[in-house]
C-alpha atoms as a PDB file:
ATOM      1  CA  UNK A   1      13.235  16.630  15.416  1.00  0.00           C
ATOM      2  CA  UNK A   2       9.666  16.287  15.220  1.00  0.00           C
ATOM      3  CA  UNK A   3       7.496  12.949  14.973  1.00  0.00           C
ATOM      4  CA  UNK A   4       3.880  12.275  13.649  1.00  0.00           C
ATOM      5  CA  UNK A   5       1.888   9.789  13.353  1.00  0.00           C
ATOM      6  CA  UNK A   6      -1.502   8.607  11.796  1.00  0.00           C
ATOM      7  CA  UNK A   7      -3.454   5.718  10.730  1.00  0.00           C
ATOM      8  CA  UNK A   8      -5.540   5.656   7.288  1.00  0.00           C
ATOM      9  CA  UNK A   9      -8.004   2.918   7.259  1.00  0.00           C
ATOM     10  CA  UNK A  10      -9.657   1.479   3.574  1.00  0.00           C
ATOM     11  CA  UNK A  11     -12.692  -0.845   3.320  1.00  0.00           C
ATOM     12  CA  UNK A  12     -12.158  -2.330  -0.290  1.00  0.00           C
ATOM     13  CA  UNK A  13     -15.229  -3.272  -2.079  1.00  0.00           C
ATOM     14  CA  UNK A  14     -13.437  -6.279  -3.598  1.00  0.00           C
ATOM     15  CA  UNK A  15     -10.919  -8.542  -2.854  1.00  0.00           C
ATOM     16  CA  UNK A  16      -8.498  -6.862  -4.749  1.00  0.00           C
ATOM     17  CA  UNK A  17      -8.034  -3.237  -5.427  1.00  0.00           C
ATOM     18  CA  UNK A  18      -5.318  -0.948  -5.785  1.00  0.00           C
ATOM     19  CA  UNK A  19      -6.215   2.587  -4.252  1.00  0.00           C
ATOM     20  CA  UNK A  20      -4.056   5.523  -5.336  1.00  0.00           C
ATOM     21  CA  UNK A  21      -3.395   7.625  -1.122  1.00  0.00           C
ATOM     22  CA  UNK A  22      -0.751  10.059  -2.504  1.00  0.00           C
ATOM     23  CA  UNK A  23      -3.245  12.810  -1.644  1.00  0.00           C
ATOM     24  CA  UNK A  24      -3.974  11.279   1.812  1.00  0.00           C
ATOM     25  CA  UNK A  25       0.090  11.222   2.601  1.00  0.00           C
ATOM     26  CA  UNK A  26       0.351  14.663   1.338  1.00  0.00           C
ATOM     27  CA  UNK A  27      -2.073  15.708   4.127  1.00  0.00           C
ATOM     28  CA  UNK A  28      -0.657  14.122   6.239  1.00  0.00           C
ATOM     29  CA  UNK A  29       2.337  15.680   5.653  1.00  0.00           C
ATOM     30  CA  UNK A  30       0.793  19.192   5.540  1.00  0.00           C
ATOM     31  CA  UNK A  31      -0.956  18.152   9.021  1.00  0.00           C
ATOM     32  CA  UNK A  32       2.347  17.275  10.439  1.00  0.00           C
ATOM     33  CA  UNK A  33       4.081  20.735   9.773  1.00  0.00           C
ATOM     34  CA  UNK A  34       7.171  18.859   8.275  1.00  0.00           C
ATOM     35  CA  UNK A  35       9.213  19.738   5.874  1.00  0.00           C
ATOM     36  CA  UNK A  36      12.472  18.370   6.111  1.00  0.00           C
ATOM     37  CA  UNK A  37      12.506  14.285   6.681  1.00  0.00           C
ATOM     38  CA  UNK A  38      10.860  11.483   5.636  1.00  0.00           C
ATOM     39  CA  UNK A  39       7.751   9.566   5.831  1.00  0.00           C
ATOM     40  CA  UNK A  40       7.168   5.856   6.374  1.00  0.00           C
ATOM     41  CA  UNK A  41       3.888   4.150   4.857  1.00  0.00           C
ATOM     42  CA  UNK A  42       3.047   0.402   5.516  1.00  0.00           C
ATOM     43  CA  UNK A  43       0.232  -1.411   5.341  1.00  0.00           C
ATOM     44  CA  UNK A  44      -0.592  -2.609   9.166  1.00  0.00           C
ATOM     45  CA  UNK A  45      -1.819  -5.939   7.265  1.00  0.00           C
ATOM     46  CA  UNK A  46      -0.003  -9.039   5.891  1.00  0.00           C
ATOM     47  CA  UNK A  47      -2.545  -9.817   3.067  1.00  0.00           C
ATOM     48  CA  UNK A  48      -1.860  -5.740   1.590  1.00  0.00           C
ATOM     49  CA  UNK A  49       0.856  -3.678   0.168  1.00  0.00           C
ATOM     50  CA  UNK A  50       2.175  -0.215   0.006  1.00  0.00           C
ATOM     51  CA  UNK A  51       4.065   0.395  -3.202  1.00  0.00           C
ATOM     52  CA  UNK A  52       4.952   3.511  -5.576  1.00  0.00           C
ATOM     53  CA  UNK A  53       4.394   2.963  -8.959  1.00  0.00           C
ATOM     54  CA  UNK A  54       2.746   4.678 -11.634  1.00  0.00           C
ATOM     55  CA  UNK A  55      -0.996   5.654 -11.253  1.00  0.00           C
ATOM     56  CA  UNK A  56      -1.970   4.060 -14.956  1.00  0.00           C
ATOM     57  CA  UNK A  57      -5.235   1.892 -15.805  1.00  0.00           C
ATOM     58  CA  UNK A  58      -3.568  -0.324 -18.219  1.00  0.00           C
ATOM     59  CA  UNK A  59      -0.285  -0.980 -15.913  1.00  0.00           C
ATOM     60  CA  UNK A  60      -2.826  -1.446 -12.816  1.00  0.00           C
ATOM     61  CA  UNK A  61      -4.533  -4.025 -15.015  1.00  0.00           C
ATOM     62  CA  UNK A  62      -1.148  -5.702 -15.741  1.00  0.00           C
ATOM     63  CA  UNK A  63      -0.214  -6.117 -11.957  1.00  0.00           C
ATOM     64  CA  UNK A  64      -3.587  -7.888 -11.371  1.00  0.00           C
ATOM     65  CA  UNK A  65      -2.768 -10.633 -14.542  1.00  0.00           C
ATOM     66  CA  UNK A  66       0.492 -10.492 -13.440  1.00  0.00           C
ATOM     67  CA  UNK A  67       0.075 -11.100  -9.777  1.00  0.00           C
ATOM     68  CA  UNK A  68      -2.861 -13.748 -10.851  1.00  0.00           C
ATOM     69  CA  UNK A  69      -0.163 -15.582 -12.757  1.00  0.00           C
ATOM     70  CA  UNK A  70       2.472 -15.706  -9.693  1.00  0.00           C
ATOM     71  CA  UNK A  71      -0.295 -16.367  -6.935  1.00  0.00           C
ATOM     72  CA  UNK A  72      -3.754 -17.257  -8.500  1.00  0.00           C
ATOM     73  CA  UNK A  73      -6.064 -17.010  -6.153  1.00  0.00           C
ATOM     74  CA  UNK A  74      -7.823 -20.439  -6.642  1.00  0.00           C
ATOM     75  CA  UNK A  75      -7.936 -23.216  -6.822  1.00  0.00           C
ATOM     76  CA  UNK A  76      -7.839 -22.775  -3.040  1.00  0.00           C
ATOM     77  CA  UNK A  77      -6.585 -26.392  -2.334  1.00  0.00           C
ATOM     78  CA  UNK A  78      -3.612 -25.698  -3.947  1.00  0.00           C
ATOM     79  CA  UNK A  79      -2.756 -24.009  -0.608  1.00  0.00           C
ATOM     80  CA  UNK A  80      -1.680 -25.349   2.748  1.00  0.00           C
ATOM     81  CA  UNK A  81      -2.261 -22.109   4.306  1.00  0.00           C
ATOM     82  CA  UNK A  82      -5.855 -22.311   3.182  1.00  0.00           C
ATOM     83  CA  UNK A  83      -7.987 -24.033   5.791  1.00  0.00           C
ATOM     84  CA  UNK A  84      -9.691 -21.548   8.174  1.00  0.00           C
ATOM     85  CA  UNK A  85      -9.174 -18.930   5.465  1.00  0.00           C
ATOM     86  CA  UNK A  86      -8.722 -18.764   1.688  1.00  0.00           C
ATOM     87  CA  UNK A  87      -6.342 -16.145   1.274  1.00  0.00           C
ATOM     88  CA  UNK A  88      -3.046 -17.459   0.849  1.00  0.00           C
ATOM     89  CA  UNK A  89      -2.335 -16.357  -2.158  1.00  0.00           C
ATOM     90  CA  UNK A  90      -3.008 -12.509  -0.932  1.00  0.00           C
ATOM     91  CA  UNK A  91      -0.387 -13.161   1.479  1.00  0.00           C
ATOM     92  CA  UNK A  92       2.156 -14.378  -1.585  1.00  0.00           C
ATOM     93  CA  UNK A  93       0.751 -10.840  -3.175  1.00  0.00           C
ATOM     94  CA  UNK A  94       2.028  -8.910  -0.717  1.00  0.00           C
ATOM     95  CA  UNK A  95       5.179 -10.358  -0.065  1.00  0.00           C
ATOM     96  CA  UNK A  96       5.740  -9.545  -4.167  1.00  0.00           C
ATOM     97  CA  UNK A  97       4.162  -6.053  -3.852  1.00  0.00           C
ATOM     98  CA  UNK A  98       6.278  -4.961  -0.350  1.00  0.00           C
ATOM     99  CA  UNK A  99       5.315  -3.712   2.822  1.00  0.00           C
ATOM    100  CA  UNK A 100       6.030  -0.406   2.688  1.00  0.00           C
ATOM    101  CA  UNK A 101       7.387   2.352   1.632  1.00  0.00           C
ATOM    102  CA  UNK A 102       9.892   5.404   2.495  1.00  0.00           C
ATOM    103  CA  UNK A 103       9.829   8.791   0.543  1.00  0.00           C
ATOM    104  CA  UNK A 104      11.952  11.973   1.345  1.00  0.00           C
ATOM    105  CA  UNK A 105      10.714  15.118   2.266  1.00  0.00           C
ATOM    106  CA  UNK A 106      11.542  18.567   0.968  1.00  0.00           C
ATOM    107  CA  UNK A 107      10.280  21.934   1.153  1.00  0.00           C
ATOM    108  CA  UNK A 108       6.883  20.596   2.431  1.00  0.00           C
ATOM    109  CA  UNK A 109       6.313  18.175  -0.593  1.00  0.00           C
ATOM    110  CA  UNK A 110       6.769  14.357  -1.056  1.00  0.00           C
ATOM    111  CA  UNK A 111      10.184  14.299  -3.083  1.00  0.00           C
ATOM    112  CA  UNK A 112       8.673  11.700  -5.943  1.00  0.00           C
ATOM    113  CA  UNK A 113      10.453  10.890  -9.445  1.00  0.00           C
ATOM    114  CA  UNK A 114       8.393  11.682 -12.510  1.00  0.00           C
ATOM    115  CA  UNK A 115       5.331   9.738 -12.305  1.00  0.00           C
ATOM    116  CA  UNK A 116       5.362   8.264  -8.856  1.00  0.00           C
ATOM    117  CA  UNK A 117       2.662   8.025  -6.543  1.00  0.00           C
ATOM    118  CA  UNK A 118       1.992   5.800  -3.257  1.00  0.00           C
ATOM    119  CA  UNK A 119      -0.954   2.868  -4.082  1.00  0.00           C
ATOM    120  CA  UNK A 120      -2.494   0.638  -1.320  1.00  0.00           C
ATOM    121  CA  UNK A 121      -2.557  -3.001  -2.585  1.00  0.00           C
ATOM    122  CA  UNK A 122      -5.418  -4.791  -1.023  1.00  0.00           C
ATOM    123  CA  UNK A 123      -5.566  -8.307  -1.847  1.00  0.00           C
ATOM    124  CA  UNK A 124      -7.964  -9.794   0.283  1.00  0.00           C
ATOM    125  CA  UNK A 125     -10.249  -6.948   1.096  1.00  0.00           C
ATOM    126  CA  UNK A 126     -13.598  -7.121   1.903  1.00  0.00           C
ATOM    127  CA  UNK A 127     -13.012  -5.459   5.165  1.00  0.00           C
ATOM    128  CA  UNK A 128     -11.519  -2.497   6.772  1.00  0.00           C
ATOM    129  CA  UNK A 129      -7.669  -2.130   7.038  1.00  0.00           C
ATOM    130  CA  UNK A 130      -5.330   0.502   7.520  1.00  0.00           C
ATOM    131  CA  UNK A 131      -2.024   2.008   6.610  1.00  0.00           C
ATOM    132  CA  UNK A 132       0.267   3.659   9.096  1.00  0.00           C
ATOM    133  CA  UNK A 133       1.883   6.910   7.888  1.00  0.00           C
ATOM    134  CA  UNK A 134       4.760   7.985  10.136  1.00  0.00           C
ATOM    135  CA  UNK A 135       6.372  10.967   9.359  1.00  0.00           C
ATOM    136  CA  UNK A 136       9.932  12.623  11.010  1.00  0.00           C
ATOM    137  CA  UNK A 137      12.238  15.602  10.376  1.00  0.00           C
ATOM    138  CA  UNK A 138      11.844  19.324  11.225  1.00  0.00           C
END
């Protein structure tokens, strides 16, 4: 069995954004010379998220007023994690959105349902971050 492993790192321009990296796994995939197994993606941060889910505008849109409503972001004293920081609601984000995810490999390709593709969630970007992609099989 063969192992690989690589780090993709994201600067967001806001504090939250949702950043489609299906193309960046699939390279990494391609890199590793896989094509039996599976690959591992997680976010090597506790205020972002690796999901799969739909790469839509309007449903992207909807997890933001969505997310707002479960974890708004301020007012900031509504916190007790807030002190040194104001991002406790990212960390409520991500525990929502996950950590990471797994998808199978065959025949060289990610094995996705109809429609899916892997998103980075930042939610309290700002600042570079990165996502681990581990990949194993044959």
């Amino acid at each position: 069995m063969k192992s690989y492993r690589k780090e993709l790192w994201f600067n967001a321009k806001a504090r939250r954004e949702l950043i489609n990296i299906t193309p960046q796994v699939q390279q990494c995939l391609e890199e590793s010379g896989i094509t039996e197994g599976l690959v591992l993606c997680n976010a090597m941060h506790i205020t972002a998220s690796v999901f799969i889910n739909d790469d839509e505008s309007g449903l992207h849109h909807d997890f933001e007023v969505w997310l707002e409503k479960l974890a708004p972001e301020k007012p900031y004293s509504q916190y007790r994690h807030n002190g040194f920081e104001d991002n406790a609601d990212a960390h409520l984000k991500r525990t929502i959105m996950g950590r990471e995810v797994v998808v199978a490999v065959t025949d060289g390709r990610l094995d996705f349902g109809p429609w899916e593709q892997i998103f980075y969630g930042e939610f309290d970007g700002k600042r570079k971050k990165r996502v681990l992609v581990k990949i194993i099989g044959e």
